[in-house]
Protein backbone atom coordinates (compact mmCIF):
# COMPACT_ATOMS: atom_id res chain seq x y z
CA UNK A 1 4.23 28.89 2.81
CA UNK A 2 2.77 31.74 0.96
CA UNK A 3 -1.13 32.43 1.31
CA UNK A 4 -3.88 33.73 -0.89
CA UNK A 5 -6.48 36.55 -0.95
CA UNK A 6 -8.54 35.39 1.85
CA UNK A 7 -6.58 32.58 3.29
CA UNK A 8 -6.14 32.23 6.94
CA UNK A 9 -3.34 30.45 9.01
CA UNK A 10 -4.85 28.48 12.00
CA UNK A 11 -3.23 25.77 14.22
CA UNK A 12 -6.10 23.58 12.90
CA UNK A 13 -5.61 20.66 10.80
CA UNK A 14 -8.38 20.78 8.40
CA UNK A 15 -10.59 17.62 8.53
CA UNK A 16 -9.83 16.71 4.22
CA UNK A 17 -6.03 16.45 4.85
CA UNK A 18 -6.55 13.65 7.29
CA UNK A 19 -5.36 9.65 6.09
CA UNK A 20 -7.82 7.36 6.54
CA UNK A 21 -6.93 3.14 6.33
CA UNK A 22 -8.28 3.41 3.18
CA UNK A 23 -5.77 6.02 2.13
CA UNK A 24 -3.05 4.27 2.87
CA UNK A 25 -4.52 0.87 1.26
CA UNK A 26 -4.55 3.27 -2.10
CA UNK A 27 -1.25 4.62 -1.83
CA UNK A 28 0.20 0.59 -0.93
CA UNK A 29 -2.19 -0.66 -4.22
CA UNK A 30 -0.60 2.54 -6.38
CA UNK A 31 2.84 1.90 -5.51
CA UNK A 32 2.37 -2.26 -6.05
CA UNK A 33 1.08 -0.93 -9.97
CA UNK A 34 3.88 1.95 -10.06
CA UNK A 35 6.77 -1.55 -9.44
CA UNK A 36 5.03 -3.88 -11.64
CA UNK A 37 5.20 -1.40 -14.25
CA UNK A 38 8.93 -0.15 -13.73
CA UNK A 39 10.10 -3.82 -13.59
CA UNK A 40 12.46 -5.78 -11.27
CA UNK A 41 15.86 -4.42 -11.86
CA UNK A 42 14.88 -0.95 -12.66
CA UNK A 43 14.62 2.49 -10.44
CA UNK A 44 12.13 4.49 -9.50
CA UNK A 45 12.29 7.96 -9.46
CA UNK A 46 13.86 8.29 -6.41
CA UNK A 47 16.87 5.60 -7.43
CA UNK A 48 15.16 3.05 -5.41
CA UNK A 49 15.77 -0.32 -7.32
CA UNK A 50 12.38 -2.74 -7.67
CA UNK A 51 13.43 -6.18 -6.51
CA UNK A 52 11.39 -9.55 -4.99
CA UNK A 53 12.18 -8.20 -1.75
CA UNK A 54 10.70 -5.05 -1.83
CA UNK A 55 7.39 -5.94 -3.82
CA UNK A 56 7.10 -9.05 -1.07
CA UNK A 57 7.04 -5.96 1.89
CA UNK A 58 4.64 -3.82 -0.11
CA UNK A 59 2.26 -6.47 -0.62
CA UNK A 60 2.63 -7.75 2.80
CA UNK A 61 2.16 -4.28 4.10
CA UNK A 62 -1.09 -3.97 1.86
CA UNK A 63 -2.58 -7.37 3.11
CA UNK A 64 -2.03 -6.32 6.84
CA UNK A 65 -4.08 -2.74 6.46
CA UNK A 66 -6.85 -4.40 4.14
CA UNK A 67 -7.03 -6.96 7.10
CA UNK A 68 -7.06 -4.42 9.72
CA UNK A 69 -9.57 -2.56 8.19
CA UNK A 70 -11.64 -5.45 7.41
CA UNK A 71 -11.83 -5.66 11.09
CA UNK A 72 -12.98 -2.27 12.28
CA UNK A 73 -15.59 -2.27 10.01
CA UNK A 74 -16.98 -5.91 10.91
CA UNK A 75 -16.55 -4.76 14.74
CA UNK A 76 -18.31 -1.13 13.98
CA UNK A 77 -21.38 -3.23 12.61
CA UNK A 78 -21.62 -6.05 15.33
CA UNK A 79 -20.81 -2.42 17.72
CA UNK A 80 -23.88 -0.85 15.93
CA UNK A 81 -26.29 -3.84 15.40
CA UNK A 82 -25.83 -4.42 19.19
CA UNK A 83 -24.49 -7.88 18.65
CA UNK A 84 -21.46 -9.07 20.14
């Protein structure tokens, strides 16, 4: 790791590096667009082929955290409203 003028090394993890549910929702919606677009058949950068298979885990991956999330944030406003 090489630092900069006026950088610091602490065993901190700064607060902007941490994933949020939304994060990973992004990065499952970006890599559904990123197969679409390279096609079934073809290889991603990393020589992974695109097939059926592997689009039908990503999007069932995606649907589970957008459903997950979906339910934190109902029970943080039935948690905050008082209302159970």
């Amino acid at each position: 790791m090489q630092l900069n003028k006026g950088d610091t090394m602490t065993d901190e993890t700064p607060s902007r590096s941490r994933t949020t549910i939304s994060d990973i929702i992004y990065f499952y919606k970006q890599q559904m667009t990123r197969f679409y677009r390279i096609g079934i058949g073809n290889k991603t950068e990393f020589n992974t082929v695109v097939t059926d298979r592997l689009l039908d885990a990503t999007l069932r991956r995606l649907q589970e955290l957008q459903s997950k999330r979906d339910t934190l944030i109902h029970k943080a406003k039935v948690s905050r409203n008082g209302v159970k």
